[in-house]
C-alpha atoms as a PDB file:
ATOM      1  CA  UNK A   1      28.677 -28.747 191.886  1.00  0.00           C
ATOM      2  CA  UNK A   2      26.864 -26.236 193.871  1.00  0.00           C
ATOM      3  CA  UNK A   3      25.368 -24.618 190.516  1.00  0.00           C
ATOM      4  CA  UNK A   4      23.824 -27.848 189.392  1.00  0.00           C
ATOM      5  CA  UNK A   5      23.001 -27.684 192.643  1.00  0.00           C
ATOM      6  CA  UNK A   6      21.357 -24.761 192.644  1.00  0.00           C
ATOM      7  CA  UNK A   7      19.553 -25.457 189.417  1.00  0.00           C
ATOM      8  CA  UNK A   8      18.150 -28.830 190.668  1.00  0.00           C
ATOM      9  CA  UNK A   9      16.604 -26.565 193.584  1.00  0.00           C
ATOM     10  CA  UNK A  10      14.813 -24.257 190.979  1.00  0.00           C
ATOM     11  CA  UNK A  11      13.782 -26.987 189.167  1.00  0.00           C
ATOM     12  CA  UNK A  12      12.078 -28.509 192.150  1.00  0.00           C
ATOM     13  CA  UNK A  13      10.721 -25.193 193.314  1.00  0.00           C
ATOM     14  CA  UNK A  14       9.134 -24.910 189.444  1.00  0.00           C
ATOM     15  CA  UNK A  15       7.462 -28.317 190.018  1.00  0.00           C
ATOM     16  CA  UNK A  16       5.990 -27.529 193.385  1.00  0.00           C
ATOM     17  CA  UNK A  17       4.540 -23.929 192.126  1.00  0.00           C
ATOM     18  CA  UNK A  18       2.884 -26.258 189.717  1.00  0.00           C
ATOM     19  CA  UNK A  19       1.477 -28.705 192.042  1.00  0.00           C
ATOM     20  CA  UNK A  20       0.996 -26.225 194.948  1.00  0.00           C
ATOM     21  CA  UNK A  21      -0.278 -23.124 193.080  1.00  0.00           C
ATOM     22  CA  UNK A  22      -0.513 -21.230 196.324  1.00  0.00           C
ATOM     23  CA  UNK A  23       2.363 -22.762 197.774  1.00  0.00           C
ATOM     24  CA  UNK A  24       2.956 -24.817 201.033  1.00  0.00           C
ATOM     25  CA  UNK A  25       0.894 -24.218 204.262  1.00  0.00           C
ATOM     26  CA  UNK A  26       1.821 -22.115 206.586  1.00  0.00           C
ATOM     27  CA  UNK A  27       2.489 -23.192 209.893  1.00  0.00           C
ATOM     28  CA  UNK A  28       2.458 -20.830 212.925  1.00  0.00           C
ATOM     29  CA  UNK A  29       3.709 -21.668 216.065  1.00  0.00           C
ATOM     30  CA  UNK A  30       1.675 -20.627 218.786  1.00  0.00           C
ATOM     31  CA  UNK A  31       2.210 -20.221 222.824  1.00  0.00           C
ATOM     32  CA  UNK A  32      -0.876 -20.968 224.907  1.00  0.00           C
ATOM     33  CA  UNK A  33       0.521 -21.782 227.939  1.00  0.00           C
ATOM     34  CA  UNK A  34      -1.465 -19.952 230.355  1.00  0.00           C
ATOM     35  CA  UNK A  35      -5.628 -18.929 230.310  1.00  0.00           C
ATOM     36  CA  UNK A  36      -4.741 -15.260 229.464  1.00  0.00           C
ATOM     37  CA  UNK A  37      -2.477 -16.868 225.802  1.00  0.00           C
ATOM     38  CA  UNK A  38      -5.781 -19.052 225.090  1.00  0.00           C
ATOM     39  CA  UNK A  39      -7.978 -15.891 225.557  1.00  0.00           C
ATOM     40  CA  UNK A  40      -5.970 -14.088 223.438  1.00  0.00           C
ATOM     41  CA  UNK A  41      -5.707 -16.388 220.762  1.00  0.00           C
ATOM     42  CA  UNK A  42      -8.973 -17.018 220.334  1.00  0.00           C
ATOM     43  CA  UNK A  43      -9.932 -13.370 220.382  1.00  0.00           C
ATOM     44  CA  UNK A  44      -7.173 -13.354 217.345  1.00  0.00           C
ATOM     45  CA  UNK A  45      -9.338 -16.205 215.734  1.00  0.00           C
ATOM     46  CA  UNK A  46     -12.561 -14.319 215.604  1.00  0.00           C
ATOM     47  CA  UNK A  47     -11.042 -10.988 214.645  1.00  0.00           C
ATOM     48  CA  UNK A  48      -9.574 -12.455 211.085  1.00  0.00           C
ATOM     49  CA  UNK A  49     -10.842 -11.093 208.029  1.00  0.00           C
ATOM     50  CA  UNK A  50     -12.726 -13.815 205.574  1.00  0.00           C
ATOM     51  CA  UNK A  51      -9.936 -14.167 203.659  1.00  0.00           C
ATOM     52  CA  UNK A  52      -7.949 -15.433 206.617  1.00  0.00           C
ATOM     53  CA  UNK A  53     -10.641 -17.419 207.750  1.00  0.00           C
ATOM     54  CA  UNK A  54     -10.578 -18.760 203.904  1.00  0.00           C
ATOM     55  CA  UNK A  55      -7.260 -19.578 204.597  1.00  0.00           C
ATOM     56  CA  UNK A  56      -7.919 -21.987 207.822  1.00  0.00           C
ATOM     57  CA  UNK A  57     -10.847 -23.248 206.527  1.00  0.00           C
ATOM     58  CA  UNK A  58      -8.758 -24.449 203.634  1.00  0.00           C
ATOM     59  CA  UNK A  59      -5.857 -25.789 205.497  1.00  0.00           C
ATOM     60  CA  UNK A  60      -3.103 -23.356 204.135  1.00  0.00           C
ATOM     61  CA  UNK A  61      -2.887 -21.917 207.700  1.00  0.00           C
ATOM     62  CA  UNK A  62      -2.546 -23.876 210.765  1.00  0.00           C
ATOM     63  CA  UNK A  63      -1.007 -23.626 213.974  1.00  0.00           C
ATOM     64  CA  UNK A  64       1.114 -25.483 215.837  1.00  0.00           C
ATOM     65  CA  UNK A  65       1.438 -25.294 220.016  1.00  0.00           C
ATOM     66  CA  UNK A  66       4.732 -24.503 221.313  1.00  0.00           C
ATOM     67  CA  UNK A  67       6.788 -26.944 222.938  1.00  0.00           C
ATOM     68  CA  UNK A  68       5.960 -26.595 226.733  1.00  0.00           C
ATOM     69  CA  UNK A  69       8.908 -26.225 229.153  1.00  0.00           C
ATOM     70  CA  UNK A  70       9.562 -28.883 231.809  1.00  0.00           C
ATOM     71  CA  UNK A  71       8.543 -27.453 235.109  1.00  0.00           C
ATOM     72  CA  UNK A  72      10.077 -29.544 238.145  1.00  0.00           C
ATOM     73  CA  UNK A  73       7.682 -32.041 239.130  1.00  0.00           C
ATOM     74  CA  UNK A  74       6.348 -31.707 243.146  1.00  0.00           C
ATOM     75  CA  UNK A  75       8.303 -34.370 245.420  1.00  0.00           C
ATOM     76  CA  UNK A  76       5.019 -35.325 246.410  1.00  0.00           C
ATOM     77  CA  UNK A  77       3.812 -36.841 243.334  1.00  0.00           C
ATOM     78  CA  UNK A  78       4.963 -40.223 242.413  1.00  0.00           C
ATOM     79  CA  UNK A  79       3.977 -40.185 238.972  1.00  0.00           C
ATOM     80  CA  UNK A  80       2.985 -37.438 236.285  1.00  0.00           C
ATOM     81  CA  UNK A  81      -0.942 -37.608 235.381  1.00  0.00           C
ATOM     82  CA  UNK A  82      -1.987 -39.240 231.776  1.00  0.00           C
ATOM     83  CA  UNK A  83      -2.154 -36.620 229.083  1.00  0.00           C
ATOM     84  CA  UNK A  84      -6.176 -35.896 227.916  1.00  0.00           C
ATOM     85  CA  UNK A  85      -7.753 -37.822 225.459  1.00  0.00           C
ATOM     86  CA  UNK A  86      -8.059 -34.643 223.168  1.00  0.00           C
ATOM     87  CA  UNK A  87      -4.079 -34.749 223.083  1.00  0.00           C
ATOM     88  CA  UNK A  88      -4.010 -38.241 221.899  1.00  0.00           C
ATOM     89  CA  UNK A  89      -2.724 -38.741 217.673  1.00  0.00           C
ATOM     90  CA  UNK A  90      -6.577 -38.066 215.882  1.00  0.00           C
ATOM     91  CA  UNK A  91      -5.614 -41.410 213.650  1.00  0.00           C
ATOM     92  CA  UNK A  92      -4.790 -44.658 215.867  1.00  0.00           C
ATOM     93  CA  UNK A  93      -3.188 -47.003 213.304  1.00  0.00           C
ATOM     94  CA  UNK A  94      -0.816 -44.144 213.092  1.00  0.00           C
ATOM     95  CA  UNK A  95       0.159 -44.397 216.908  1.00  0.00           C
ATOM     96  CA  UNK A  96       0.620 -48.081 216.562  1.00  0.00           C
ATOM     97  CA  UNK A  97       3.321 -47.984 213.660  1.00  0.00           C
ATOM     98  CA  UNK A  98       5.362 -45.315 214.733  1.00  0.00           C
ATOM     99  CA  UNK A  99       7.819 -46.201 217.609  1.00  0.00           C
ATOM    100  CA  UNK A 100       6.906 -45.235 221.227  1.00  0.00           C
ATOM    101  CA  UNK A 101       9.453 -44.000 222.607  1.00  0.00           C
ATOM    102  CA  UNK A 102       8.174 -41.172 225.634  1.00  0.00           C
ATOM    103  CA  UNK A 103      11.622 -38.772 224.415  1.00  0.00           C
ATOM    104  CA  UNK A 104      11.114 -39.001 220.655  1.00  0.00           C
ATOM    105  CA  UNK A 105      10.730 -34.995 220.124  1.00  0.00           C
ATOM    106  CA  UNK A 106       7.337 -33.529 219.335  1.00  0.00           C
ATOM    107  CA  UNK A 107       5.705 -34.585 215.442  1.00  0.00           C
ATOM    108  CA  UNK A 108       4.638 -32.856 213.298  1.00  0.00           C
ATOM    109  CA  UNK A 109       2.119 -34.252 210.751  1.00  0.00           C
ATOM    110  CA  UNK A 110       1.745 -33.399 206.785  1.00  0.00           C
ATOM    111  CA  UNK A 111      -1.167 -34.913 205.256  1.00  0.00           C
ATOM    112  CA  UNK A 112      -1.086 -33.673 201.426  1.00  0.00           C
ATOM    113  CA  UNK A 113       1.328 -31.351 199.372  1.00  0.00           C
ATOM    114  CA  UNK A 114       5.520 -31.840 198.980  1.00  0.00           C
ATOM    115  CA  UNK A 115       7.942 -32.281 201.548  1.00  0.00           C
ATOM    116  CA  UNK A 116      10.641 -29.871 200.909  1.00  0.00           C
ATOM    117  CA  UNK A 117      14.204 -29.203 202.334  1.00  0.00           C
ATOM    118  CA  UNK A 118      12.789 -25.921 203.912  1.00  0.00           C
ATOM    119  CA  UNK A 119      10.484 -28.170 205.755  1.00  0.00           C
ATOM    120  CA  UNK A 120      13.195 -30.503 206.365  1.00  0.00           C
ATOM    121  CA  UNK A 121      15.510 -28.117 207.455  1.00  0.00           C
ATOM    122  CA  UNK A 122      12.104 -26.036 209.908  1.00  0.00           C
ATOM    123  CA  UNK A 123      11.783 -29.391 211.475  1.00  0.00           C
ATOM    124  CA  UNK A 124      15.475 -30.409 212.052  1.00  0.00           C
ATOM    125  CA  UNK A 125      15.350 -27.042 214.118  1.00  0.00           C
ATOM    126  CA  UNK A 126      12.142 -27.857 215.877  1.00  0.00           C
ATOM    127  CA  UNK A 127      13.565 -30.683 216.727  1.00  0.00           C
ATOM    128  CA  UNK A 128      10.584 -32.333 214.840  1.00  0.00           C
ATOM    129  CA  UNK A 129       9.798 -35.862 213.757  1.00  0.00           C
ATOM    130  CA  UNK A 130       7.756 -36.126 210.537  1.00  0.00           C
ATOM    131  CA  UNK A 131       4.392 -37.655 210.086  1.00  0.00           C
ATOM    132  CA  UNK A 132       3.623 -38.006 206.054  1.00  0.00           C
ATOM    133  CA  UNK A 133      -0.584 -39.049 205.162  1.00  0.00           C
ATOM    134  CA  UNK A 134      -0.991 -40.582 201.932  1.00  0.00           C
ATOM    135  CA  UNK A 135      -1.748 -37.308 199.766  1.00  0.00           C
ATOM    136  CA  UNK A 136       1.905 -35.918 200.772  1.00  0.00           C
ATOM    137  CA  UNK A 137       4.944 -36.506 198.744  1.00  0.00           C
ATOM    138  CA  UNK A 138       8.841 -36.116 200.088  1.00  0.00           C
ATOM    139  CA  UNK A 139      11.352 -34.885 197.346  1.00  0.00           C
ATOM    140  CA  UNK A 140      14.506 -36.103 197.136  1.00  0.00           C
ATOM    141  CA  UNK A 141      16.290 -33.149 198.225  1.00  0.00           C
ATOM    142  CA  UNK A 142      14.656 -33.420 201.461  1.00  0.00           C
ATOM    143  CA  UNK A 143      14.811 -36.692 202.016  1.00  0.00           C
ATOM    144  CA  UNK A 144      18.556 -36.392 201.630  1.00  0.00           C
ATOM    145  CA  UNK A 145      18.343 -33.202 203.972  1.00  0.00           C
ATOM    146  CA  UNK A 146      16.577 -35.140 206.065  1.00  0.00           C
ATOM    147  CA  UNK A 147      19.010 -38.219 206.371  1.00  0.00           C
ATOM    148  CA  UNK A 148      21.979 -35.781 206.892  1.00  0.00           C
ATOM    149  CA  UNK A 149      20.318 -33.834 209.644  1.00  0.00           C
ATOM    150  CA  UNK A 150      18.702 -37.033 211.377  1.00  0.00           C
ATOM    151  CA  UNK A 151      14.835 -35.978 211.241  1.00  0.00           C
ATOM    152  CA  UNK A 152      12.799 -38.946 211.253  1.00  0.00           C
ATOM    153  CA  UNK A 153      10.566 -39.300 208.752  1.00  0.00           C
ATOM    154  CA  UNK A 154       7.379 -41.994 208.828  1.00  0.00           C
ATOM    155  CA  UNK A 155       4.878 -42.449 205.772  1.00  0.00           C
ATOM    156  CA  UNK A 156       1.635 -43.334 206.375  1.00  0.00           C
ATOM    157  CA  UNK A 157       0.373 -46.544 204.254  1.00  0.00           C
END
C-alpha cells in the first residue's frame, strides 16, 4: 500500500512541476511585533537584489505575520479595542461566507496554484484555516490530509 502510495505522490508532484513550473510560493513567516522588527524588515525589503524583488512582485514570495501572543489584558479595560481597518479580509463577500467564530485560528489565503499535502500538513501545524480563490486547485491527497488532520478548508465561488 504505501508504494502505490508513494507513486501516487510522484505522480502528483509530476503534475504540479507541470502546472507550477517554478513551483509553489513561498511563504515566510515573519515577526514584527515591536517598531525595531518593522524597521528591520523593511530595511530587509529594500536591500533585496532584483531578482528577489522579481520574486515579490510576482507573488512566489510572500510573507506571513506571526501569530501574536496574548498579553494579559489591563483590569481597567472593559473591552479590547476593534482591530484597524487595514487588518480587515481585503475581499468582503469572503468574510460573509466563512463562519465567524472570534477563536477559529488565524487563515491563511491561496488565491491560484495547487493545494498540496505539504501545505496541508504546514497549515495543520500553524494551526491554519484555509482560504482557496478561484484560480487555486486542492488535490486529493490533501484534501484527504486535510480531513484527517481537521484543517478547514473554504473555496471561494
Amino acid at each position: 500500500m504505501s508504494e502505490e502510495l508513494e507513486e501516487l505522490r510522484a505522480l502528483v508532484r509530476e503534475v504540479i512541476r507541470d502546472v507550477l513550473p517554478n513551483g509553489l510560493p513561498v511563504t515566510e513567516t515573519v515577526n514584527l511585533s515591536t517598531d525595531e522588527d518593522l524597521a528591520a524588515f523593511v530595511k530587509r525589503l529594500l536591500d533585496l537584489d532584483p531578482d528577489q524583488r522579481e520574486e515579490l512582485r510576482s507573488g512566489r514570495k510572500r510573507f506571513r505575520i506571526a501569530a501574536l501572543q496574548a498579553s494579559p489584558a489591563p483590569p481597567a479595560s472593559p473591552a479590547p479595542p476593534a482591530p484597524p481597518a487595514f487588518l480587515e479580509p481585503p475581499i468582503p463577500h469572503i468574510r460573509s461566507a466563512l463562519p465567524a467564530a472570534a477563536g477559529a485560528g488565524p487563515v491563511r489565503r491561496i488565491e491560484r496554484g495547487a493545494v498540496t499535502e505539504a501545505v496541508i500538513n504546514q497549515a495543520a501545524r500553524a494551526g491554519e484555516r484555509l482560504v482557496l480563490g478561484r484560480a487555486a486547485v486542492l488535490t486529493p491527497l490533501a484534501r484527504d490530509r486535510a480531513r484527517a488532520s481537521g484543517v478547514q478548508i473554504d473555496k471561494e465561488r
